[in-house]
C-alpha atoms as a PDB file:
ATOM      1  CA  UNK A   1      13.089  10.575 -17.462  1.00  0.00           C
ATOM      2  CA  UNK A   2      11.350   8.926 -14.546  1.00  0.00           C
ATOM      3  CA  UNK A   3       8.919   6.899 -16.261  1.00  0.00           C
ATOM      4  CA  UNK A   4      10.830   6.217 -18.382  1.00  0.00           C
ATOM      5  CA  UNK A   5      13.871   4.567 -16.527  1.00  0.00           C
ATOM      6  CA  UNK A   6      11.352   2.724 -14.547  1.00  0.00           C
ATOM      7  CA  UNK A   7      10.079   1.231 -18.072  1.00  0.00           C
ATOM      8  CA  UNK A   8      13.638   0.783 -18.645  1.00  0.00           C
ATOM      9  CA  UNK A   9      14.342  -1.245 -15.891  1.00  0.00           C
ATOM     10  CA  UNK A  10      17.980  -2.577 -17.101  1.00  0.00           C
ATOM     11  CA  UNK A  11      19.096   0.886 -18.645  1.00  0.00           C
ATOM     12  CA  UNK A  12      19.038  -0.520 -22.442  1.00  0.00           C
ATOM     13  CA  UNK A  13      18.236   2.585 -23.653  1.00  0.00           C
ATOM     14  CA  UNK A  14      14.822   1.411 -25.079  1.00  0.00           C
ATOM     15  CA  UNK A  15      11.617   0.092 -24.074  1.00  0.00           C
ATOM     16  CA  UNK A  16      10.131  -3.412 -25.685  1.00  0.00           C
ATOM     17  CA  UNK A  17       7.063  -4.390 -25.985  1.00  0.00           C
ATOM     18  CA  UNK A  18       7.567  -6.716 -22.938  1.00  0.00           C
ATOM     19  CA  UNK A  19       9.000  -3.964 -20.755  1.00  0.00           C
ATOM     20  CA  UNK A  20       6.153  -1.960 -21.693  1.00  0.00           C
ATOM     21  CA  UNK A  21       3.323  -5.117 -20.585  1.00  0.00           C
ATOM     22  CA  UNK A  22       5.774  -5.610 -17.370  1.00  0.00           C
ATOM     23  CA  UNK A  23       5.807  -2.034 -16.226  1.00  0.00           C
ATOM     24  CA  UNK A  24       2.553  -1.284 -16.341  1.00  0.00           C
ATOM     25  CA  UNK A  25       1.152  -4.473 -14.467  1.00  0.00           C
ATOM     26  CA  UNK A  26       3.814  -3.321 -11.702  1.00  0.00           C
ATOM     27  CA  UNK A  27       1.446  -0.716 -11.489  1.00  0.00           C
ATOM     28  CA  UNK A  28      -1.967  -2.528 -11.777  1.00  0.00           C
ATOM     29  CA  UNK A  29      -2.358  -2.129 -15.455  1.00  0.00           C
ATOM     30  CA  UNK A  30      -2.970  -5.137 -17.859  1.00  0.00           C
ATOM     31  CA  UNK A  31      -3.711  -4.112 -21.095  1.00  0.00           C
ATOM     32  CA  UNK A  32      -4.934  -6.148 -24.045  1.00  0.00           C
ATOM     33  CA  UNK A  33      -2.691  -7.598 -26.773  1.00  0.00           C
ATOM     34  CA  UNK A  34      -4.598  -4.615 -28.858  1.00  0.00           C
ATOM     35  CA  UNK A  35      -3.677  -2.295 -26.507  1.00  0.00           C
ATOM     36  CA  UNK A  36      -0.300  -2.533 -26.205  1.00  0.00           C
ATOM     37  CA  UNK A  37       0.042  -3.142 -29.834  1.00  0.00           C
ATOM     38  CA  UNK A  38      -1.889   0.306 -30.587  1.00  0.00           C
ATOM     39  CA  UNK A  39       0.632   2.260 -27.391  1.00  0.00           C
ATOM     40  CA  UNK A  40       3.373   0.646 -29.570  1.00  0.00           C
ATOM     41  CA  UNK A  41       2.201   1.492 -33.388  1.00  0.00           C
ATOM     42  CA  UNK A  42       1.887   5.224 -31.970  1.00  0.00           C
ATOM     43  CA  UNK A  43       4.752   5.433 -29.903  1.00  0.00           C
ATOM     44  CA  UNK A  44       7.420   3.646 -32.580  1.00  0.00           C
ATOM     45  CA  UNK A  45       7.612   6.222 -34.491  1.00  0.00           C
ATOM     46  CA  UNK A  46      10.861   4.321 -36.611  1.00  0.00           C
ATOM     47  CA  UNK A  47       9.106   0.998 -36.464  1.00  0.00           C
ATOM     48  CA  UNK A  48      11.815  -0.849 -35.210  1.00  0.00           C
ATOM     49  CA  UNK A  49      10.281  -2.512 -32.591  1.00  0.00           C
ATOM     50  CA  UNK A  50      11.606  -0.169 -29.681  1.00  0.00           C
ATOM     51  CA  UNK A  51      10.725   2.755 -27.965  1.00  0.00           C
ATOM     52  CA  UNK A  52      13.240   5.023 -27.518  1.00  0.00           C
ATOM     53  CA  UNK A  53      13.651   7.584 -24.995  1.00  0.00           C
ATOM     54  CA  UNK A  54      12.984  10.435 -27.675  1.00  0.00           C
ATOM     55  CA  UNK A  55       9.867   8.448 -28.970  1.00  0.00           C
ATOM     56  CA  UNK A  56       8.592   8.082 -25.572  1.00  0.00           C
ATOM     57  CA  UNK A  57       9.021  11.871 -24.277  1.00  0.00           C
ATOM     58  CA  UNK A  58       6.721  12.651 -27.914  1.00  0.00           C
ATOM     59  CA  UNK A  59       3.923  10.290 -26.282  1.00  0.00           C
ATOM     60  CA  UNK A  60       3.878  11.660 -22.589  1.00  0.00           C
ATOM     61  CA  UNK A  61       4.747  15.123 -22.979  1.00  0.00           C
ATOM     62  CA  UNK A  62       2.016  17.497 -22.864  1.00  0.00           C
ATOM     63  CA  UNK A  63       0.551  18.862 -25.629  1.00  0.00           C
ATOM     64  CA  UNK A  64       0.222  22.481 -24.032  1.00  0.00           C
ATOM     65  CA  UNK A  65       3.357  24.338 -23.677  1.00  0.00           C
ATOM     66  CA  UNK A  66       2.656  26.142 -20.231  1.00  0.00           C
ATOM     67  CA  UNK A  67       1.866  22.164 -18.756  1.00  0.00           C
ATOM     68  CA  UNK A  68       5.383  20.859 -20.787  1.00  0.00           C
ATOM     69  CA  UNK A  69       7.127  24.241 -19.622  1.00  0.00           C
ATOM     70  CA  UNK A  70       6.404  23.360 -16.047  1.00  0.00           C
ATOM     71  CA  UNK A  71       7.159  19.555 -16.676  1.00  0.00           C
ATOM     72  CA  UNK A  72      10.442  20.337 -18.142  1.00  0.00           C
ATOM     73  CA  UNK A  73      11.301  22.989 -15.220  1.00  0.00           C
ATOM     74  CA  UNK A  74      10.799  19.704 -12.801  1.00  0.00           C
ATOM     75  CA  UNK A  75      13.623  17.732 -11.160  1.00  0.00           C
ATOM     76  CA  UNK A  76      13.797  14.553 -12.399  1.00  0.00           C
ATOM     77  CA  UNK A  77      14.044  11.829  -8.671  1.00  0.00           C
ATOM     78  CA  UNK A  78      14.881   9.015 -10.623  1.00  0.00           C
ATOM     79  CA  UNK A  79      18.534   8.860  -8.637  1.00  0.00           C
ATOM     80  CA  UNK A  80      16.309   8.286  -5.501  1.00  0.00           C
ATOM     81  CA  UNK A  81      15.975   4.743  -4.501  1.00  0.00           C
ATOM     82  CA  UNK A  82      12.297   5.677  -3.521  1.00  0.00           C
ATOM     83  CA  UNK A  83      11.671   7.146  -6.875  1.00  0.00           C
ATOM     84  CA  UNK A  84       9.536   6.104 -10.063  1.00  0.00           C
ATOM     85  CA  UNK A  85       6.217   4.579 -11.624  1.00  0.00           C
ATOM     86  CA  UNK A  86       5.831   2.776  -8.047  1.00  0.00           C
ATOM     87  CA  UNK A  87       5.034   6.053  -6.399  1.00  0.00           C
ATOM     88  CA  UNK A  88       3.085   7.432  -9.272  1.00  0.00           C
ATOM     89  CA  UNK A  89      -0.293   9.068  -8.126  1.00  0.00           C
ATOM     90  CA  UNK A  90      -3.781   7.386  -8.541  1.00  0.00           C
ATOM     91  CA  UNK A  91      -4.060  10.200 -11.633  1.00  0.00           C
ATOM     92  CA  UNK A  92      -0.749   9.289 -13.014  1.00  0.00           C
ATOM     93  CA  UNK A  93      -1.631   5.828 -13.041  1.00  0.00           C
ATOM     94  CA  UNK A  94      -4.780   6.326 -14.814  1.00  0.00           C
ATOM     95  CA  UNK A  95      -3.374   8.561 -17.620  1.00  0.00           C
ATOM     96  CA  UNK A  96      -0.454   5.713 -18.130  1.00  0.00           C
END
């Protein structure tokens, strides 16, 4: 819910291919109009053009159930105003 919210940025509900580009060069990240067209073809699962929060949590979530047990046992800090893809490890930036 963190990552996503900070993708998110106005609370829409969804994530466009602009918030997506935006986000991640907050963070250092500038990918390629084939890259973020690829993170979109997988991640739009409905093709609409969006990426909803359900959509998103099947891209990020760990494929091994202990590591997505654990994840899902986590807090989420995204009420903090310190909180989000800003303070996102080295790690965390890399796997984004």
């Amino acid at each position: 819910m963190d990552a996503f919210r900070e993708f998110d940025s106005t609370g829409k509900g969804f994530i466009s291919r602009l918030d997506l580009e935006l986000a991640l060069n907050d963070i250092g990240i500038f990918p390629s109009r084939d890259e973020l067209y690829l993170i979109f073809k997988r991640a739009d699962t409905d093709n609409d053009g969006l990426v909803r929060y359900a959509e998103f949590i099947k891209v990020i979530s760990p494929q091994s159930s202990e590591y997505a047990a654990l994840l899902n046992k986590r807090s989420p800090h995204y009420d903090t105003p310190d909180a989000g893809i800003h303070n996102f490890g080295f790690e965390t930036k890399l796997i984004f």
